[in-house]
Protein backbone atom coordinates (compact mmCIF):
# COMPACT_ATOMS: atom_id res chain seq x y z
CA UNK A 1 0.00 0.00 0.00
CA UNK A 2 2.89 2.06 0.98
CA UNK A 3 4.35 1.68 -2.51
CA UNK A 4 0.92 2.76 -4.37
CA UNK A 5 0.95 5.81 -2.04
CA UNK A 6 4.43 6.39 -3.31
CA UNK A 7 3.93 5.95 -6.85
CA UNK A 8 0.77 8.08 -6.95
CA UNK A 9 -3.10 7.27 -8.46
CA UNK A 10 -2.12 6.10 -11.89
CA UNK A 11 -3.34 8.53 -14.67
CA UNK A 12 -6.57 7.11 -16.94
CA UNK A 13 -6.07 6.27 -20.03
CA UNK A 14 -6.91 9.53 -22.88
CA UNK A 15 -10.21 9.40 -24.19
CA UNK A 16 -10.61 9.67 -27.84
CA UNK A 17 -11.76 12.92 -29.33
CA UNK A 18 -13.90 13.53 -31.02
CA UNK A 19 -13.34 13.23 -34.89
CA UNK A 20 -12.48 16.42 -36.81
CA UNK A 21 -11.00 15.66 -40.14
CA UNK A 22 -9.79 18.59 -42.43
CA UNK A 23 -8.88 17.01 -45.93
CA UNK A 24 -8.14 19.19 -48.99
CA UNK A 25 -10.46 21.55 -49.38
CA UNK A 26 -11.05 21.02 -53.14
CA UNK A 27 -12.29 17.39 -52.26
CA UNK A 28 -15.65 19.12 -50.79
CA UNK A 29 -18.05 17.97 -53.33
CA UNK A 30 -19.81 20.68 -55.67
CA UNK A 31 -23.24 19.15 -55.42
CA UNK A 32 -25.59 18.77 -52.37
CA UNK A 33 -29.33 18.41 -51.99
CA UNK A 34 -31.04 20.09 -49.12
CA UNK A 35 -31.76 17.01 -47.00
CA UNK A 36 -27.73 16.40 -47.56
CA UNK A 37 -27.47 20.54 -46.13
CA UNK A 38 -29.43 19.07 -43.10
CA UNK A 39 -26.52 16.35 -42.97
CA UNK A 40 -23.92 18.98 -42.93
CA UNK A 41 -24.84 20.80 -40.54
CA UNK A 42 -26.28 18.27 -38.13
CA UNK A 43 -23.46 15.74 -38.21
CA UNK A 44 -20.56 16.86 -40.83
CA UNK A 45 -18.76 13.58 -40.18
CA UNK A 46 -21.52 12.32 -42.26
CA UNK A 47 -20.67 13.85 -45.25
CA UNK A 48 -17.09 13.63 -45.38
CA UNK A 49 -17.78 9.41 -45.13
CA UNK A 50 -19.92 9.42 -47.83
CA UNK A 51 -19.09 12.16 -50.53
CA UNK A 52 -14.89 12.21 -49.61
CA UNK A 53 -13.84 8.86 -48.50
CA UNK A 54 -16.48 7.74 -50.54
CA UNK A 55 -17.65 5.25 -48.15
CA UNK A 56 -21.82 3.34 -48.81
CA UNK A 57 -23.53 1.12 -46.83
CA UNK A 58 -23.88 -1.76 -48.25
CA UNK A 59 -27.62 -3.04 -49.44
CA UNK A 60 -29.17 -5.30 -46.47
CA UNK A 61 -30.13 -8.91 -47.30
CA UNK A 62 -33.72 -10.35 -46.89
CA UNK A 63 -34.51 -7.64 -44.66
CA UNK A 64 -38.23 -6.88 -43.70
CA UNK A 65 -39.74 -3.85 -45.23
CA UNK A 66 -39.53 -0.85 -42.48
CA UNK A 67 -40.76 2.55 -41.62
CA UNK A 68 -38.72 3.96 -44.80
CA UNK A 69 -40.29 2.10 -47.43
CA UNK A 70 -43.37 2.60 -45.78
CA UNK A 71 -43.15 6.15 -46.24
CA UNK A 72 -41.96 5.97 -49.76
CA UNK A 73 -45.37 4.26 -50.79
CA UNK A 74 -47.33 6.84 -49.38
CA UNK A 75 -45.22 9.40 -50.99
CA UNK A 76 -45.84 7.53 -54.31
CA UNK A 77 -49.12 7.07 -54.12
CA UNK A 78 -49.80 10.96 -53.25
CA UNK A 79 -47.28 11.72 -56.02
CA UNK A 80 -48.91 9.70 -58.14
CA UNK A 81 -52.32 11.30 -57.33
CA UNK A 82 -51.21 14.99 -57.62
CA UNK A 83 -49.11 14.27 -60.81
CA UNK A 84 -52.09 12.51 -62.80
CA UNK A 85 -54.67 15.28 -61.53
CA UNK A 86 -52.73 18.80 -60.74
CA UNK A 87 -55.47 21.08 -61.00
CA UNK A 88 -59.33 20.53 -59.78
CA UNK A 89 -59.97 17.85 -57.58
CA UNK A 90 -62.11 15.35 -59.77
CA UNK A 91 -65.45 13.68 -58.52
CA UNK A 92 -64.16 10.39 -58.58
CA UNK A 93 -61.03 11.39 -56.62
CA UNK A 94 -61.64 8.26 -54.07
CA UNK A 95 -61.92 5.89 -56.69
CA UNK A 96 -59.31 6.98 -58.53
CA UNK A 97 -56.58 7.67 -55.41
CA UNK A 98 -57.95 4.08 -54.08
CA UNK A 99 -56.57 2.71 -57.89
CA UNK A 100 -53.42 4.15 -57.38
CA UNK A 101 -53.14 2.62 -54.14
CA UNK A 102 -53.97 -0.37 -55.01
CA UNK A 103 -51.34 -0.65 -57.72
CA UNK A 104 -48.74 0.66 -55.57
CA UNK A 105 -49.18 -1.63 -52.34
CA UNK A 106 -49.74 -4.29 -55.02
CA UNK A 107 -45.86 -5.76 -54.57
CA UNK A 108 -45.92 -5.62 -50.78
CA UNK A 109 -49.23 -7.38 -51.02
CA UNK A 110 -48.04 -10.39 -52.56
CA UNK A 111 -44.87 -10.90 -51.05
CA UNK A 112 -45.31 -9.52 -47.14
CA UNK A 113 -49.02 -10.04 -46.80
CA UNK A 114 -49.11 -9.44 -42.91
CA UNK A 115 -46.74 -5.94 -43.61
CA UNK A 116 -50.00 -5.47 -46.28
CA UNK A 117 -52.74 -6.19 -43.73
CA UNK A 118 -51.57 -3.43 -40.87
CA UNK A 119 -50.02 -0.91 -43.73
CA UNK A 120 -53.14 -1.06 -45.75
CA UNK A 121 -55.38 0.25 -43.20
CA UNK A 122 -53.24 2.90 -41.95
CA UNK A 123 -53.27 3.87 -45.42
CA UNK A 124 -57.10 4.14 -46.04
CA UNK A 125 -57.51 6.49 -42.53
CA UNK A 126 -54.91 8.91 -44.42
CA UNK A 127 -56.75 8.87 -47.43
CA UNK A 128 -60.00 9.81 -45.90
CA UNK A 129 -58.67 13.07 -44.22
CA UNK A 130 -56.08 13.38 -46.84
CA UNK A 131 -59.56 13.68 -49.37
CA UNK A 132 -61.22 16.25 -46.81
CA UNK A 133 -57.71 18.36 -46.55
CA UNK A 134 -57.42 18.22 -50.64
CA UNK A 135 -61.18 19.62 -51.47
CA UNK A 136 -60.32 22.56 -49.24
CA UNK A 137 -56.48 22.85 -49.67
CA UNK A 138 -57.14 23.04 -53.65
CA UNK A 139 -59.49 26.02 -53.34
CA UNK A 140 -57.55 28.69 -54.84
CA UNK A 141 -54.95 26.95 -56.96
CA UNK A 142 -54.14 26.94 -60.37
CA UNK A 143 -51.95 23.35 -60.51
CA UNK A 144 -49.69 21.19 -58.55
CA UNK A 145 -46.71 20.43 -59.39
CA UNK A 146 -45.59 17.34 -57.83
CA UNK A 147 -42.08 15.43 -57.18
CA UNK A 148 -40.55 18.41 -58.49
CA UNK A 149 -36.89 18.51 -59.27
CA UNK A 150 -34.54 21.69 -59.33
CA UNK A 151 -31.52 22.79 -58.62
CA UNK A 152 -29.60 26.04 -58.28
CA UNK A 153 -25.64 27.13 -58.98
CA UNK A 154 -24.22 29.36 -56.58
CA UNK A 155 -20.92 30.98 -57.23
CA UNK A 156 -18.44 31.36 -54.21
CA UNK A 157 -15.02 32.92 -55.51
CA UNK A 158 -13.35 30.87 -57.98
CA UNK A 159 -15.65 27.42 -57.65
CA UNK A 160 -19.42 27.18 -57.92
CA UNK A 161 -21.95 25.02 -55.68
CA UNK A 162 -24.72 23.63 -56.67
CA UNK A 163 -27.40 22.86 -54.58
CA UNK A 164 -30.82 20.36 -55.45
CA UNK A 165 -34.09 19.17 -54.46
CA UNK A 166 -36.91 17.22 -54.65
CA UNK A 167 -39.91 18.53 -53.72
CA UNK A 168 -43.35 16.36 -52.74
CA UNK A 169 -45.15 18.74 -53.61
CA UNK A 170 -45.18 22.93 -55.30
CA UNK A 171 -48.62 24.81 -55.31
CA UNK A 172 -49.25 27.85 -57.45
CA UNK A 173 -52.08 29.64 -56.59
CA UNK A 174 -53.99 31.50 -58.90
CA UNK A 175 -52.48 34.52 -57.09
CA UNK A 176 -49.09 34.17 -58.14
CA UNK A 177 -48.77 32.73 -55.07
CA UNK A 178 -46.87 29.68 -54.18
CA UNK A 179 -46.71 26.45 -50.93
CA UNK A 180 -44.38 24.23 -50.75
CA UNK A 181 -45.40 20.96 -49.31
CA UNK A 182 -43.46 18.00 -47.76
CA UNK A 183 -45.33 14.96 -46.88
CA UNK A 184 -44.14 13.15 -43.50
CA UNK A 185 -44.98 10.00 -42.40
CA UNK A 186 -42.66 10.00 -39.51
CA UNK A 187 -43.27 13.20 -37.23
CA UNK A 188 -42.20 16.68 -39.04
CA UNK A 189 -39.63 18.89 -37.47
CA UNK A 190 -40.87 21.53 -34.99
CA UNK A 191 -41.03 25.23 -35.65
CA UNK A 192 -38.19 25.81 -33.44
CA UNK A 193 -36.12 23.51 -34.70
CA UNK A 194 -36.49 24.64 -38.37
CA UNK A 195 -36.34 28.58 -37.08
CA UNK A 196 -32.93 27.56 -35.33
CA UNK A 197 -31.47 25.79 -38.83
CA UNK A 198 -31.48 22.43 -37.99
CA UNK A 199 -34.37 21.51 -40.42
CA UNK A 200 -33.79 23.71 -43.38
CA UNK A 201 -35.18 21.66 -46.27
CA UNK A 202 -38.47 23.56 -46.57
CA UNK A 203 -36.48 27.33 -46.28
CA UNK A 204 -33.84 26.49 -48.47
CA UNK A 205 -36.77 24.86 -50.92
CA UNK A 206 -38.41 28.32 -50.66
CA UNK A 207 -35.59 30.08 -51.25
CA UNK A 208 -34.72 28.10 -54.56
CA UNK A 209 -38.23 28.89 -55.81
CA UNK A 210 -37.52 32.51 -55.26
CA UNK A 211 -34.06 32.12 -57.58
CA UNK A 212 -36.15 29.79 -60.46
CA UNK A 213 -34.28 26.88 -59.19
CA UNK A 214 -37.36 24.55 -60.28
CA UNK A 215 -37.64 25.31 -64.37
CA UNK A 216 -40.87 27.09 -65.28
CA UNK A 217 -41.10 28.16 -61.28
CA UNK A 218 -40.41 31.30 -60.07
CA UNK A 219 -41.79 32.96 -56.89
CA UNK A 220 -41.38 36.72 -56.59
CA UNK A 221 -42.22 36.52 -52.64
CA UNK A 222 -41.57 33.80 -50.27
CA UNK A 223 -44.10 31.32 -50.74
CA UNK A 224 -45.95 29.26 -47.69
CA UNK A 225 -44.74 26.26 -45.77
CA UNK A 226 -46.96 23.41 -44.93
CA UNK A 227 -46.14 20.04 -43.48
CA UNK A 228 -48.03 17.11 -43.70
CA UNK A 229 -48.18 14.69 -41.13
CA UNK A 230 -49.54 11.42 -43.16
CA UNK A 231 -49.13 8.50 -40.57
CA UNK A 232 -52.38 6.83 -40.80
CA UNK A 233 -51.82 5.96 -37.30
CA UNK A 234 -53.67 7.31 -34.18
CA UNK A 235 -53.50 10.98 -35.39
CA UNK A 236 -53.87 9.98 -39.46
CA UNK A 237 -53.49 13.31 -40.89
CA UNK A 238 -52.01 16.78 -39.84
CA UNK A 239 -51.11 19.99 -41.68
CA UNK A 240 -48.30 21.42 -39.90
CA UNK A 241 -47.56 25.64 -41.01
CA UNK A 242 -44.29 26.47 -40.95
CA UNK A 243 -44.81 29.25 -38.73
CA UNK A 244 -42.64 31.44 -35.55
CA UNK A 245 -42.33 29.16 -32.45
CA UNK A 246 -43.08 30.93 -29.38
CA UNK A 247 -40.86 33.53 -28.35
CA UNK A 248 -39.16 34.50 -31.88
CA UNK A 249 -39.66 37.36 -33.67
CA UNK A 250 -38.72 36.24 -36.88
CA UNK A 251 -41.18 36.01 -39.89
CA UNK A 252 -40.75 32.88 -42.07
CA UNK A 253 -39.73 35.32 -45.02
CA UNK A 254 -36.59 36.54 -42.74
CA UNK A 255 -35.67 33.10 -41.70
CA UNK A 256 -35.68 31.84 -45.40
CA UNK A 257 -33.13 34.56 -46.42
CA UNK A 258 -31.26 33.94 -43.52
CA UNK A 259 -30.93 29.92 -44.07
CA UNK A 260 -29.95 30.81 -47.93
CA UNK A 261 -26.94 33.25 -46.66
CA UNK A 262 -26.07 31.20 -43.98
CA UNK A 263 -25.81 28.15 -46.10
CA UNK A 264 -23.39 30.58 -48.60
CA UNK A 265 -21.43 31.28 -45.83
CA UNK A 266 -21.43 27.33 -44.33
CA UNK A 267 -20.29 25.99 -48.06
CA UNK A 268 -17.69 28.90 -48.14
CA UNK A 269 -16.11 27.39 -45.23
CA UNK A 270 -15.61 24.19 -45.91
CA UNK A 271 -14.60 25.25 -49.86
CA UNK A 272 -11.78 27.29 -48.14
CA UNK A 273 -10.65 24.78 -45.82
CA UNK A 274 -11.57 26.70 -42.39
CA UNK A 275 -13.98 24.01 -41.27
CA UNK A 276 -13.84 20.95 -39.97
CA UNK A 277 -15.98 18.03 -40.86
CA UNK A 278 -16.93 17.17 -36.66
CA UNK A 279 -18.69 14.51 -35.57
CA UNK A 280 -22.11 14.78 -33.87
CA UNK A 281 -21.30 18.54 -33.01
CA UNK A 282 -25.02 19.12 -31.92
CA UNK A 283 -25.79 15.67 -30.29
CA UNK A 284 -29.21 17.41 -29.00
CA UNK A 285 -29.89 18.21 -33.23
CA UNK A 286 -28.60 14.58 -34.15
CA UNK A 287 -30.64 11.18 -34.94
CA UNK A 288 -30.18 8.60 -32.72
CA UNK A 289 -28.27 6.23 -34.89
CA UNK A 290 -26.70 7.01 -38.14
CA UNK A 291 -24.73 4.60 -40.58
CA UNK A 292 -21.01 6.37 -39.97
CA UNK A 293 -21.20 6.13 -36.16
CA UNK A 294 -19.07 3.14 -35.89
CA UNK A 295 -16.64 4.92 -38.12
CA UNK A 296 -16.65 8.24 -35.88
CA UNK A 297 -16.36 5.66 -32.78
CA UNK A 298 -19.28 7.57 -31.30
CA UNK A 299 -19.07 5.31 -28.32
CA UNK A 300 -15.78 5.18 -27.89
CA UNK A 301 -15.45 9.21 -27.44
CA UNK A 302 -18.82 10.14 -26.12
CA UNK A 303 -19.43 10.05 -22.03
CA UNK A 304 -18.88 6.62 -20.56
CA UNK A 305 -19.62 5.32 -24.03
CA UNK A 306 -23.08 5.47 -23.52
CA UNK A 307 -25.95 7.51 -24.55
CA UNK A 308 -25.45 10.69 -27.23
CA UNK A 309 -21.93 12.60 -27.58
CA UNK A 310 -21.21 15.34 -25.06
């Protein structure tokens, strides 16, 4: 014992830190969408796996369709819908969104009939209020214009950027008046966390449609934000307004020009080598499991190895 006391409490062993890779600049790539935006700034790490090192997951085998391909049917089958009937809402609307449906759940039908029997259902209560929220949501517009792609080029010095998207869904109202629309079977983002960045598809969306990023589109004013909560579950159908959370100030006009400049300024960075690609630098922001977390060593660098990064 006398010896220990002598020697002293041995030191632990360092903890990792957290990764914070700064590779050539150049490699940044020159094309994001704005769900890939949402990557970078929610969990950089992300990006520099996939688009620098290059590194994909591979494809799972024989595994049981899940929450994602759930929520790509009902995408498809409200794509579908808007694409084959953009302006008035017909008479036969149920019969004809129930065809679509039919076709689309048609695969998962015959090959994961008890998936079929509890998706199915959930389904048909969306439709119903997702019928009731069209005749009234349609009032006013001139055409839909669904899965629409665009993409804008933004020049920063000597290189260029460009940045795309997909949206579910652009109405034009007879107005001149636009809403963008994104469909959500899992729950939206709140108000305060789109207002404070961390969610910026819908702004940055807006904000392309205000620079004719989506051909034939332009919006001279910021157009509306709607999300659409489509679970079918318990609560089957929800528009959600993109709208001030409690406490801020900001219109949804000034927080749309402030996500465009700020995403500029965020590309700029990394373009000119001053940032660095962390890992998990908002663990409060960040999912709860991502597919380059074992490459990060989230656990090994995070408290105790347990729970989200400090």
């Amino acid at each position: 014992l006398a010896a220990r006391l002598d020697r002293g409490q041995e030191a632990p062993p360092p903890r990792l830190k957290r990764p914070a890779p700064k590779p050539d600049p150049a490699l940044f790539p020159e094309r994001l969408s704005v769900t890939e935006i949402e990557t970078l700034v929610r969990d950089p790490y992300s990006i520099y796996a996939r688009h620098i090192l290059g590194l994909e997951a591979l494809e799972p085998i024989a595994v049981v369709p899940g929450a994602a391909e759930r929520g790509s049917l009902i995408h498809k089958v409200l794509g579908d819908f808007s694409a084959a009937h953009p302006g008035a809402l017909p008479a036969d609307a149920e019969t004809l969104l129930y065809a679509i449906a039919f076709d689309a759940f048609g695969p998962l039908q015959d090959q994961y009939p008890e998936l079929y029997a509890e998706w199915f259902p959930r389904y048909e209560r969306m439709a119903v209020a997702f019928l009731e929220w069209e005749a009234s949501q349609r009032q006013g517009l001139h055409t839909i214009h669904a899965e629409r792609s665009g993409k804008v080029t933004i020049p920063l010095g000597e290189r260029t950027f460009t940045l795309s998207a997909r949206a579910d869904r652009i109405e034009a109202r007879a107005d001149g008046s636009y809403c963008i629309v994104d469909f959500k079977t899992g729950t939206p983002p709140s108000n305060r966390t789109v207002f404070a960045g961390f969610s910026p598809q819908l702004t940055l969306e807006a904000a392309m449609l205000m620079h004719g990023a989506f051909e034939g589109l332009k919006a001279a004013s910021p157009p509306d934000l709607l999300y659409v909560y489509a679970s079918g579950g318990r609560e089957p159908f929800r528009p959600i307004p993109v709208k001030p959370p409690p406490g801020d100030a900001r219109a949804v006009e000034a927080v749309v020009e402030e996500h465009w400049q700020r995403l500029r300024g965020l590309i700029a960075r990394y373009m000119t080598g001053e940032a660095a690609y962390l890992s998990r630098p908002y663990p409060q922001y960040e999912r709860a499991y991502n597919e380059y977390d074992h490459l990060a060593r989230v656990l090994e660098w995070s408290l105790a190895g347990q729970g989200e990064a400090a």
